[in-house]
PDB file of N, CA and C in Angstrom:
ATOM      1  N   UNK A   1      59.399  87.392  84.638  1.00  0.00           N
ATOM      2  CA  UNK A   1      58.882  86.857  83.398  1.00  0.00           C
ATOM      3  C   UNK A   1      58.808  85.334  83.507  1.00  0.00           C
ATOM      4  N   UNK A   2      57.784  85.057  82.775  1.00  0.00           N
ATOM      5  CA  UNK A   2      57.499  83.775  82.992  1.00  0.00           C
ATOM      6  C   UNK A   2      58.385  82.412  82.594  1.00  0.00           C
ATOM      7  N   UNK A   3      59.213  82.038  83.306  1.00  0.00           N
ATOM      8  CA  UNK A   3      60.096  80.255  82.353  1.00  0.00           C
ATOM      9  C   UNK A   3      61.202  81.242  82.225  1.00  0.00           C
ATOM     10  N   UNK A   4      61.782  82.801  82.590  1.00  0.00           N
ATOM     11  CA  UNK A   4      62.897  83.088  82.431  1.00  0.00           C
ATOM     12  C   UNK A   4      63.940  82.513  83.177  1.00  0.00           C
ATOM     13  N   UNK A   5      63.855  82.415  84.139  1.00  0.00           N
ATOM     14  CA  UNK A   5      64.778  82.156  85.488  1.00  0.00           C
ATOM     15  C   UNK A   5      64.656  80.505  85.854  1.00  0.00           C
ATOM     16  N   UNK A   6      65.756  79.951  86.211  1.00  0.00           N
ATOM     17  CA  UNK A   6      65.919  78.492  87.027  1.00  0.00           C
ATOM     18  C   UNK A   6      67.160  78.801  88.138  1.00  0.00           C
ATOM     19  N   UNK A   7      67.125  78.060  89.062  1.00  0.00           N
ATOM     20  CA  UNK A   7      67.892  77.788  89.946  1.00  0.00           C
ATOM     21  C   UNK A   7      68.536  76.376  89.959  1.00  0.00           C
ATOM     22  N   UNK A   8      69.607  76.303  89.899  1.00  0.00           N
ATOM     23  CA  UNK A   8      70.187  74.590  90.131  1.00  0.00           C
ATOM     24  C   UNK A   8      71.009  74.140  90.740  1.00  0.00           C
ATOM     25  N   UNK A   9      70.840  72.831  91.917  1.00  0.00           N
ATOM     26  CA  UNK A   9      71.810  72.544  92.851  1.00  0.00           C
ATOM     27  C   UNK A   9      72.013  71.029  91.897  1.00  0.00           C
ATOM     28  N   UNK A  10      73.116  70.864  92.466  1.00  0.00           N
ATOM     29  CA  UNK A  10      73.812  69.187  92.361  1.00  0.00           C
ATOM     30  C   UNK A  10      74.584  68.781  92.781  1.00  0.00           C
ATOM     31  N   UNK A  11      74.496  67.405  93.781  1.00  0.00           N
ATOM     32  CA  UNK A  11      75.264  67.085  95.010  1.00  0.00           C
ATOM     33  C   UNK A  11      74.666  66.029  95.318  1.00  0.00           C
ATOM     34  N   UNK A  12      76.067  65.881  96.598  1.00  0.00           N
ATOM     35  CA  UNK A  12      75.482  64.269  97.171  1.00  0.00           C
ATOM     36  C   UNK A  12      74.386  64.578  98.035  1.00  0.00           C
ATOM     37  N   UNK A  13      73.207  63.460  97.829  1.00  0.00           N
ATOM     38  CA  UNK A  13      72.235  62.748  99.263  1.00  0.00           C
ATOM     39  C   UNK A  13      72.736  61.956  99.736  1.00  0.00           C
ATOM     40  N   UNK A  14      72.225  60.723 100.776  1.00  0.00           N
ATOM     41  CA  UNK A  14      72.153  59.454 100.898  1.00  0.00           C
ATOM     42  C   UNK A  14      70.993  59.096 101.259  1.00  0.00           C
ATOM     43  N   UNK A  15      70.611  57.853 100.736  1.00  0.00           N
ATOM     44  CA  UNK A  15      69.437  57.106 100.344  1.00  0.00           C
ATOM     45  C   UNK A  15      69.282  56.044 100.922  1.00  0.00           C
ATOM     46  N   UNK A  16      68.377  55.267 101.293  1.00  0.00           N
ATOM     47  CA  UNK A  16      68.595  53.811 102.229  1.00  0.00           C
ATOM     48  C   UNK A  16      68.024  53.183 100.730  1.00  0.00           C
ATOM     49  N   UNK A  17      68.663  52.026 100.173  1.00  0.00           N
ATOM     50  CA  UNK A  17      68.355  51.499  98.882  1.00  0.00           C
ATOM     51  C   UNK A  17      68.765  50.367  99.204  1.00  0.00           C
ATOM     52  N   UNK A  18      67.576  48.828  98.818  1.00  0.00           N
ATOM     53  CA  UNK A  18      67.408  47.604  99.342  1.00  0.00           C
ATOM     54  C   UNK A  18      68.303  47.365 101.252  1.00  0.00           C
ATOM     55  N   UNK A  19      67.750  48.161 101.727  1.00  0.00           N
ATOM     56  CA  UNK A  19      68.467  48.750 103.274  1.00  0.00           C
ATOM     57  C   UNK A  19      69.633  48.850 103.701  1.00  0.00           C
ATOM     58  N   UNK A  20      70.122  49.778 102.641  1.00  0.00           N
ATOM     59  CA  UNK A  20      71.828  49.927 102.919  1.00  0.00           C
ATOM     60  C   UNK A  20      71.652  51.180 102.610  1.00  0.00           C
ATOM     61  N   UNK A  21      72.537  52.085 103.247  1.00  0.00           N
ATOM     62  CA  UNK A  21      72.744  53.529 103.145  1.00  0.00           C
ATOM     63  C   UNK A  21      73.923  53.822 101.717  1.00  0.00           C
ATOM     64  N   UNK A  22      72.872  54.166 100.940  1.00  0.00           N
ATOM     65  CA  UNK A  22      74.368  54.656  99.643  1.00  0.00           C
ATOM     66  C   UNK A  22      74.017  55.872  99.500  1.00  0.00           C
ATOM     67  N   UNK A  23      75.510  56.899  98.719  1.00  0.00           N
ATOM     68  CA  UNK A  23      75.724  58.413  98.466  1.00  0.00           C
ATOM     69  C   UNK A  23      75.489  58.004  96.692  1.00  0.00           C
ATOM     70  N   UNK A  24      74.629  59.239  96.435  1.00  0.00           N
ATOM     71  CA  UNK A  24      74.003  58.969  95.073  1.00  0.00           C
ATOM     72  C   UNK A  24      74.057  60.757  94.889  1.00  0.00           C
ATOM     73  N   UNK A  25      73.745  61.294  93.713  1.00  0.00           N
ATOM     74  CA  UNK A  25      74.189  62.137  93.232  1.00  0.00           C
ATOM     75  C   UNK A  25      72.570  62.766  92.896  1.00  0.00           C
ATOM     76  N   UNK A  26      72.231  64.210  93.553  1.00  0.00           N
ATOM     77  CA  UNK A  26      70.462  64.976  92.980  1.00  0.00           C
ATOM     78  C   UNK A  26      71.278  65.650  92.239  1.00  0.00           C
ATOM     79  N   UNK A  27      69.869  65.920  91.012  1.00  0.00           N
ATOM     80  CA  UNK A  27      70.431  67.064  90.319  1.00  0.00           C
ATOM     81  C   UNK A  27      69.049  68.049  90.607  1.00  0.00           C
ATOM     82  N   UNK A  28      68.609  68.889  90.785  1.00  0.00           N
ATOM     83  CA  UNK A  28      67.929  69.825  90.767  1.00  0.00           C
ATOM     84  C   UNK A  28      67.168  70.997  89.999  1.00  0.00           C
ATOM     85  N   UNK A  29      66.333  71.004  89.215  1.00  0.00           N
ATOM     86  CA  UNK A  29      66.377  72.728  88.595  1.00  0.00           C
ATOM     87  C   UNK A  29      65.000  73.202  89.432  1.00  0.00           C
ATOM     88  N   UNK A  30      64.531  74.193  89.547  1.00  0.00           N
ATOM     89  CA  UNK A  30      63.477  74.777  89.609  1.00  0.00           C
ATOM     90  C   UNK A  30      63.387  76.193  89.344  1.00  0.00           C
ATOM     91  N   UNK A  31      62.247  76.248  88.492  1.00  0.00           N
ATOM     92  CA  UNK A  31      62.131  77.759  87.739  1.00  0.00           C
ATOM     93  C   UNK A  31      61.428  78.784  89.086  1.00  0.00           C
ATOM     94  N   UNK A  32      62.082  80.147  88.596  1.00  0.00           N
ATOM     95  CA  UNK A  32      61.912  81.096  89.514  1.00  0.00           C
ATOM     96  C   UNK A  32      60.478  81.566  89.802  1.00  0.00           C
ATOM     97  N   UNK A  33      60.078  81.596  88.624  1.00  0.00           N
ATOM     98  CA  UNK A  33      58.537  82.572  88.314  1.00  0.00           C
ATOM     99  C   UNK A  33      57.176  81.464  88.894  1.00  0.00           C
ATOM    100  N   UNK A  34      57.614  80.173  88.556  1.00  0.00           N
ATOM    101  CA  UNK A  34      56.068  79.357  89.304  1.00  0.00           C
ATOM    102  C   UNK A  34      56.716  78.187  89.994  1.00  0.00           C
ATOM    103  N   UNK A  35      57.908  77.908  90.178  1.00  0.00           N
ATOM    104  CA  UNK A  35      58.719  77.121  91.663  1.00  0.00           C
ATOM    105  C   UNK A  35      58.617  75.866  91.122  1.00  0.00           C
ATOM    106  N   UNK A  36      57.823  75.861  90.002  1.00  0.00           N
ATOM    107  CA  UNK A  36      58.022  73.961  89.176  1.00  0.00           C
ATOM    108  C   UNK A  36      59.515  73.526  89.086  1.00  0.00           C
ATOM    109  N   UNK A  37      59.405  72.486  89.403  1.00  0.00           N
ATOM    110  CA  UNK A  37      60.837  71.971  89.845  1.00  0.00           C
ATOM    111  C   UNK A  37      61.123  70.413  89.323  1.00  0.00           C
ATOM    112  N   UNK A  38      62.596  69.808  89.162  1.00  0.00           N
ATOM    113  CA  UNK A  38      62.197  69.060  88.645  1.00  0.00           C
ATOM    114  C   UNK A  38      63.791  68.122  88.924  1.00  0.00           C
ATOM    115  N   UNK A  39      63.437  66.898  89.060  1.00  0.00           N
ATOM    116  CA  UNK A  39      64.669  66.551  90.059  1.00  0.00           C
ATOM    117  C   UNK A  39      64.882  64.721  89.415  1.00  0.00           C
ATOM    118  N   UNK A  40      66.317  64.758  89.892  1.00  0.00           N
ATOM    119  CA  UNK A  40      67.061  63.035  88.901  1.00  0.00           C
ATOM    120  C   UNK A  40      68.172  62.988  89.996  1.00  0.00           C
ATOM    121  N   UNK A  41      67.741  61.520  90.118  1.00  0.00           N
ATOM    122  CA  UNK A  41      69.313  60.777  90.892  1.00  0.00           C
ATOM    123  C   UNK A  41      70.044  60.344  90.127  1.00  0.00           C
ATOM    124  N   UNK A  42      71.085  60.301  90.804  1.00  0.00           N
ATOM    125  CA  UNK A  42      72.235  59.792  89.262  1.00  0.00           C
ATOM    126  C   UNK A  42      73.309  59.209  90.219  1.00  0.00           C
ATOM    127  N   UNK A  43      73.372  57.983  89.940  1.00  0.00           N
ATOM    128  CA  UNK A  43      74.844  57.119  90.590  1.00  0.00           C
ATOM    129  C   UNK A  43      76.043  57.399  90.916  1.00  0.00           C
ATOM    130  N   UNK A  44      76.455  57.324  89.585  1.00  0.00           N
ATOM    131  CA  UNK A  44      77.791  58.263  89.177  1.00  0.00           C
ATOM    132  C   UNK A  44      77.898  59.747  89.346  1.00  0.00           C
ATOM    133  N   UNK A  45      79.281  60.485  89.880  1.00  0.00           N
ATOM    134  CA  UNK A  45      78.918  61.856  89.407  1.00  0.00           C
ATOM    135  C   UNK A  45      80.097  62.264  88.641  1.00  0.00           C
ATOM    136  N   UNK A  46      78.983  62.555  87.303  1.00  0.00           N
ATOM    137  CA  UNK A  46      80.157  62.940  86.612  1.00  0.00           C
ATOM    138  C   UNK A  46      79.319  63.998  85.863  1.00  0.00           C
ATOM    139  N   UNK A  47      80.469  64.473  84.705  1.00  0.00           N
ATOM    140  CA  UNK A  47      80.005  65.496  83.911  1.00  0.00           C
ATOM    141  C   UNK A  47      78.868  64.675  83.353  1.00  0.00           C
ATOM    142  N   UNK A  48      78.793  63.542  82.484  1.00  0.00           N
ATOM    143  CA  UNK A  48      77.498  63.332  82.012  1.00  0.00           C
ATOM    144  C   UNK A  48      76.132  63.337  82.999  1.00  0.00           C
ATOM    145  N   UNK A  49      76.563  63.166  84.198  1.00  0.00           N
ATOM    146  CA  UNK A  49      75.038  63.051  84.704  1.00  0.00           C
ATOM    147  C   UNK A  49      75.167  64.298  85.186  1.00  0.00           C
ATOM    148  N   UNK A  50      75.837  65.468  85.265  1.00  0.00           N
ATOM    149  CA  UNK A  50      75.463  66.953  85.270  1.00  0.00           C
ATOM    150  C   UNK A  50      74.716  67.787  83.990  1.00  0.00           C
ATOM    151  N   UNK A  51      75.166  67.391  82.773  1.00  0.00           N
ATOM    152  CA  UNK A  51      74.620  67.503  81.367  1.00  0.00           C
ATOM    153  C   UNK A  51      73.175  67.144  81.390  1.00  0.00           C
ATOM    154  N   UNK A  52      73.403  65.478  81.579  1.00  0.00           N
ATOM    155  CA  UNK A  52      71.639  64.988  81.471  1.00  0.00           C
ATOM    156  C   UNK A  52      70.760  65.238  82.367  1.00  0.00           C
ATOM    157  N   UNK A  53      70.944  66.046  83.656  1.00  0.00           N
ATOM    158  CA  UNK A  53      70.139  66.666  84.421  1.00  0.00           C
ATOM    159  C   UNK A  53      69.420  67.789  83.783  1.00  0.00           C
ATOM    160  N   UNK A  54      70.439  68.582  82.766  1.00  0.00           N
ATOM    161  CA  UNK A  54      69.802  69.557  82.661  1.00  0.00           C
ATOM    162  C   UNK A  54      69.046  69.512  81.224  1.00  0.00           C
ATOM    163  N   UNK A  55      69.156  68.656  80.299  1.00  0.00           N
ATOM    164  CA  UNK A  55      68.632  67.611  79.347  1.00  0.00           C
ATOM    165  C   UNK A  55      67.126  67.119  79.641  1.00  0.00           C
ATOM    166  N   UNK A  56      67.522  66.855  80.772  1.00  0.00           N
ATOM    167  CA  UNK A  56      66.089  66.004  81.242  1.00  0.00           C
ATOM    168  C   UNK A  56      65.271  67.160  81.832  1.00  0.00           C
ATOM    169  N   UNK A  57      65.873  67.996  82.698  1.00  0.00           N
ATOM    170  CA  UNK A  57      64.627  68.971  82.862  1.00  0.00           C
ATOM    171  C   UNK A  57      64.490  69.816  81.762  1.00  0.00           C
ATOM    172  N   UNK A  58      65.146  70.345  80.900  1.00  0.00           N
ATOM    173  CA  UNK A  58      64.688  71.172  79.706  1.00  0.00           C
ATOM    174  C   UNK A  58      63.771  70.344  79.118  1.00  0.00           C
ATOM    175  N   UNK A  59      63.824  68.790  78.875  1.00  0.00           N
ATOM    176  CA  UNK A  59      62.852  67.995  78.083  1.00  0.00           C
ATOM    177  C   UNK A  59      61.245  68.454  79.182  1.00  0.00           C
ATOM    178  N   UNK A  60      61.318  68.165  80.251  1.00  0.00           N
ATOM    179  CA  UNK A  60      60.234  68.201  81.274  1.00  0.00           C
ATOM    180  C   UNK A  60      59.441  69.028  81.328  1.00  0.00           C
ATOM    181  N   UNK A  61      60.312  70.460  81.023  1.00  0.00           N
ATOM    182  CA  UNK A  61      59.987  71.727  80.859  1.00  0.00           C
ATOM    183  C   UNK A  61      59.984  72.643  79.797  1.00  0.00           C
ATOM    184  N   UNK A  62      59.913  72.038  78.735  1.00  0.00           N
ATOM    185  CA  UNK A  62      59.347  72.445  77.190  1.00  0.00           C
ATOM    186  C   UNK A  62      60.466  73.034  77.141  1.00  0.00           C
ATOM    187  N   UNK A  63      61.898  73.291  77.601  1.00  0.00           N
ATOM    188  CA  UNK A  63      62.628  73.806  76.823  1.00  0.00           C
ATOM    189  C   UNK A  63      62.995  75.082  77.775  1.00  0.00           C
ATOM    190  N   UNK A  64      62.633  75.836  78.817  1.00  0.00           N
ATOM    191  CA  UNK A  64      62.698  76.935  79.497  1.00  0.00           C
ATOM    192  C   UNK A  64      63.334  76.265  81.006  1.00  0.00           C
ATOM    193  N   UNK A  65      64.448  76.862  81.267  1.00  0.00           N
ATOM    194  CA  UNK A  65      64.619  78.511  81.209  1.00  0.00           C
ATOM    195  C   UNK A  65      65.111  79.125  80.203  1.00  0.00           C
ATOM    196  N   UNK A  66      64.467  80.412  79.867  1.00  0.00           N
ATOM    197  CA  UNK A  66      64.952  81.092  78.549  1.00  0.00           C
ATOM    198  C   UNK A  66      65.546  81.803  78.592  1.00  0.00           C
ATOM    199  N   UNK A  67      66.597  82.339  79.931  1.00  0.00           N
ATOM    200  CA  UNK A  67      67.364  83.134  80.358  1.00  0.00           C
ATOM    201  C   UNK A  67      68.299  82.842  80.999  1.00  0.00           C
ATOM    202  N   UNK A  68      68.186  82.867  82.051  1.00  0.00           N
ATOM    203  CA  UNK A  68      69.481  82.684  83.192  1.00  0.00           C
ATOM    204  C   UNK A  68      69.106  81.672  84.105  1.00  0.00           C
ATOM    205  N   UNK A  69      70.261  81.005  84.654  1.00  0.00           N
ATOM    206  CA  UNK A  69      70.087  79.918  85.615  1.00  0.00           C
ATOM    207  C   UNK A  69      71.179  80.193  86.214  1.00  0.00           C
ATOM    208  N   UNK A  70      70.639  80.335  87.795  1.00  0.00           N
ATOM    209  CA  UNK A  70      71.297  80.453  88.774  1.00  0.00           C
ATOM    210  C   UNK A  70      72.143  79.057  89.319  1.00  0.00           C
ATOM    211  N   UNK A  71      73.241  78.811  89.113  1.00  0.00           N
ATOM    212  CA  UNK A  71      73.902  78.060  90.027  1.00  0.00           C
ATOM    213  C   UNK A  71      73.955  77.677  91.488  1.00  0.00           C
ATOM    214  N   UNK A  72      73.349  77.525  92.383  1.00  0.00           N
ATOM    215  CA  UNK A  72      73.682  77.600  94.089  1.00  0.00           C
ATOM    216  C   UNK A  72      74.374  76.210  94.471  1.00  0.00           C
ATOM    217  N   UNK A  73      75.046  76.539  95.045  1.00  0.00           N
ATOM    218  CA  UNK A  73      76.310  75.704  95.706  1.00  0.00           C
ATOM    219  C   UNK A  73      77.097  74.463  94.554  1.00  0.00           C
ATOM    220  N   UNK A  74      77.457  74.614  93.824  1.00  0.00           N
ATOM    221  CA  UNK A  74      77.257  73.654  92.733  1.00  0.00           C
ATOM    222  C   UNK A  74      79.246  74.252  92.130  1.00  0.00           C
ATOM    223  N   UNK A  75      79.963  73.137  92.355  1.00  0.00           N
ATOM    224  CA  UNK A  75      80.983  73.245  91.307  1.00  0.00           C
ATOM    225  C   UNK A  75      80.860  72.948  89.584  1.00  0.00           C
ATOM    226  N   UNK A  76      81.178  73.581  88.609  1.00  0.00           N
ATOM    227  CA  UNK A  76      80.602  72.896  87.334  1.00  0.00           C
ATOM    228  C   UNK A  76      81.533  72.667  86.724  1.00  0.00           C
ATOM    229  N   UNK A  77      81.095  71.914  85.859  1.00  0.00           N
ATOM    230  CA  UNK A  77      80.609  70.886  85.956  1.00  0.00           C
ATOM    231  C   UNK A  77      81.518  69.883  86.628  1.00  0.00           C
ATOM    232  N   UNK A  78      81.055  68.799  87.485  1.00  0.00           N
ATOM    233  CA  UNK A  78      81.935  68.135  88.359  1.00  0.00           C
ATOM    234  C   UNK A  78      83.297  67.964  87.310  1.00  0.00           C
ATOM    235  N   UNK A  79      84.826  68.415  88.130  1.00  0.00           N
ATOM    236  CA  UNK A  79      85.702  67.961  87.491  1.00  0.00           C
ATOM    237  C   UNK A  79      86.370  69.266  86.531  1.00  0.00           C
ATOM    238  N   UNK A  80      85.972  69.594  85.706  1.00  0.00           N
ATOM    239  CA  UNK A  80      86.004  71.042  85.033  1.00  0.00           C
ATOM    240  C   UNK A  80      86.998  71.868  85.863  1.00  0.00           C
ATOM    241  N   UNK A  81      87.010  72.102  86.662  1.00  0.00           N
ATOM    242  CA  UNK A  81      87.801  73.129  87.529  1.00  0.00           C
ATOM    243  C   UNK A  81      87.818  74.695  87.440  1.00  0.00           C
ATOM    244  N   UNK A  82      86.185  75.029  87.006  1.00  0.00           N
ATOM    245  CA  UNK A  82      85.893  76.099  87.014  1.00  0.00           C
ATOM    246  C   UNK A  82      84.455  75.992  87.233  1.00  0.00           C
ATOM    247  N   UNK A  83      83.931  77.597  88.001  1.00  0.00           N
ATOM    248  CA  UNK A  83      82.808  77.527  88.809  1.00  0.00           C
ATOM    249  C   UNK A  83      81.763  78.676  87.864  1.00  0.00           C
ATOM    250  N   UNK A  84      80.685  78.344  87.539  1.00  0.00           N
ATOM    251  CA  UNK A  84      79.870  79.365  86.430  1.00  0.00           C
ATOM    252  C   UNK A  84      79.261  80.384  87.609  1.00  0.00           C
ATOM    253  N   UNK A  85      79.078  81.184  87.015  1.00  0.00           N
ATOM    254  CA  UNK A  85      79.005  82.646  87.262  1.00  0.00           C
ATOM    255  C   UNK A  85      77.351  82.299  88.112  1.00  0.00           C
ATOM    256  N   UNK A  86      77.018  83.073  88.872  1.00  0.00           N
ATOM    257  CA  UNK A  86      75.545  83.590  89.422  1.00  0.00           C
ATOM    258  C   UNK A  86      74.924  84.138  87.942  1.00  0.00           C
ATOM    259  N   UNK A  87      73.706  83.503  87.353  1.00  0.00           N
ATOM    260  CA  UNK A  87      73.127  84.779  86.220  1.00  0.00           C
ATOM    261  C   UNK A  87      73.757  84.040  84.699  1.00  0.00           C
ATOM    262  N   UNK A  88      74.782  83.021  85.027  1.00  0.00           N
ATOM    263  CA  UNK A  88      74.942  83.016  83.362  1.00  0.00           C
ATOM    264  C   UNK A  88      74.240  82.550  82.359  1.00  0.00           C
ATOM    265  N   UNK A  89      74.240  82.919  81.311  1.00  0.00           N
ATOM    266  CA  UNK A  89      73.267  83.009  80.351  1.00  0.00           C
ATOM    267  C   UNK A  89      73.303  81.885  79.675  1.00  0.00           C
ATOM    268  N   UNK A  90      71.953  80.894  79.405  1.00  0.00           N
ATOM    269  CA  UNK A  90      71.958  80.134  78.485  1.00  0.00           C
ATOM    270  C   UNK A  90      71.820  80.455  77.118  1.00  0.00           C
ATOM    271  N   UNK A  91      71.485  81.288  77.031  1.00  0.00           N
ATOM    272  CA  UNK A  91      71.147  81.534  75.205  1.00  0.00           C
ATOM    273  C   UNK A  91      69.775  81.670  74.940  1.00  0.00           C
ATOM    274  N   UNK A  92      69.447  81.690  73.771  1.00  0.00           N
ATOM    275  CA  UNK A  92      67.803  81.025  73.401  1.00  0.00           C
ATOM    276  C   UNK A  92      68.178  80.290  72.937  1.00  0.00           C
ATOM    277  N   UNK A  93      66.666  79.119  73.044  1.00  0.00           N
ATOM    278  CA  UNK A  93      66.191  77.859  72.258  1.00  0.00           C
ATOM    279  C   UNK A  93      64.849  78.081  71.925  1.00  0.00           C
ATOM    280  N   UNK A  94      64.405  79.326  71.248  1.00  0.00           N
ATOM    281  CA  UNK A  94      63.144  79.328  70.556  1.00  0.00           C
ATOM    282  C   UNK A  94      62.310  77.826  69.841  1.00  0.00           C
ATOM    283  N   UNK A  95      62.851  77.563  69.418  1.00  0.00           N
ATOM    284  CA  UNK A  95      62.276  76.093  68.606  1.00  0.00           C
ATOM    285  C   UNK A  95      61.904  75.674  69.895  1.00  0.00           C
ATOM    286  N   UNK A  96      62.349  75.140  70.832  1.00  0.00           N
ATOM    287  CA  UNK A  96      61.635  74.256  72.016  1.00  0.00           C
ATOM    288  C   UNK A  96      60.757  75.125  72.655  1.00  0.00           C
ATOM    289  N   UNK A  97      60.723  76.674  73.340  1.00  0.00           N
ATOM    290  CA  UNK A  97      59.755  77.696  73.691  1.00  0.00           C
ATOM    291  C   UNK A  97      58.680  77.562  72.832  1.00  0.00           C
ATOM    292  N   UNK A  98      58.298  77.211  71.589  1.00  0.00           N
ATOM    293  CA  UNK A  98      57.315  77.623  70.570  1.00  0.00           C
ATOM    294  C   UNK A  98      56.354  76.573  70.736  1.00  0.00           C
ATOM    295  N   UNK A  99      56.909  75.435  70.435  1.00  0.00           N
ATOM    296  CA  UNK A  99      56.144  74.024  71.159  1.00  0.00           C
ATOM    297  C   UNK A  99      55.359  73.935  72.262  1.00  0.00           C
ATOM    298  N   UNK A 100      55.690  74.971  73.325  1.00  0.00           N
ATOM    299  CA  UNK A 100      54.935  74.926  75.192  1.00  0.00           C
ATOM    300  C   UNK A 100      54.315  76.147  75.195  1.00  0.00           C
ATOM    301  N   UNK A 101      53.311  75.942  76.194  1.00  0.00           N
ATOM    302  CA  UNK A 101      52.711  77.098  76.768  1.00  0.00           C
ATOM    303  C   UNK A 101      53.755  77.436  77.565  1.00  0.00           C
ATOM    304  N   UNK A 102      52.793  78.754  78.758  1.00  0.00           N
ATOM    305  CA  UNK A 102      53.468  79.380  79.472  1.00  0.00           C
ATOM    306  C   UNK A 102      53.850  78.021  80.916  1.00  0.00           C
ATOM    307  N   UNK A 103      55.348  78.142  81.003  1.00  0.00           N
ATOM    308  CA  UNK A 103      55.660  76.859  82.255  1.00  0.00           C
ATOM    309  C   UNK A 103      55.591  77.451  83.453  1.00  0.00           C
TER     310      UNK A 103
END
């Protein structure tokens, strides 16, 4: 189904930035059904820039996934000391689905 499914990694890269090698933090989502994907560096890693990753791609992406998002390799939220399930469920957010076409 269409905008049901996302996948999300978040972790260190390193980046050559004004030519120095620094460790900076991707966050990742990409939906299952059409592979649109949608991606943020973030300095710090903390719980807020794990939150606003997924903030910023729900904004990007009208609001979907409307189901489940897969976790891959990803502790959650950094710090937390617990790891979310394969499949767990976001909920609905109809109000933001109603606004977008199909993503």
């Amino acid at each position: 189904m269409q905008g049901a499914e996302a996948a999300v990694d978040f972790g260190d890269v390193t980046i050559r930035l004004a030519g120095e090698q620094i460790k900076v933090i991707l966050f990742a989502m990409r939906l299952s059904y059409s592979g649109k994907a949608v991606h943020r560096i973030f300095a710090p890693c903390g719980q807020e820039a794990f939150f606003e990753g997924h903030v910023h791609a729900r904004s990007v992406l009208c609001g979907v996934p409307t189901d489940k998002v897969r976790y891959d390799n990803v502790g959650l939220p950094p710090g937390s000391g617990r790891r979310r399930s394969a499949g767990e469920s976001l909920g609905q957010c109809s109000a933001e689905r109603s606004s977008c076409g199909n993503v």
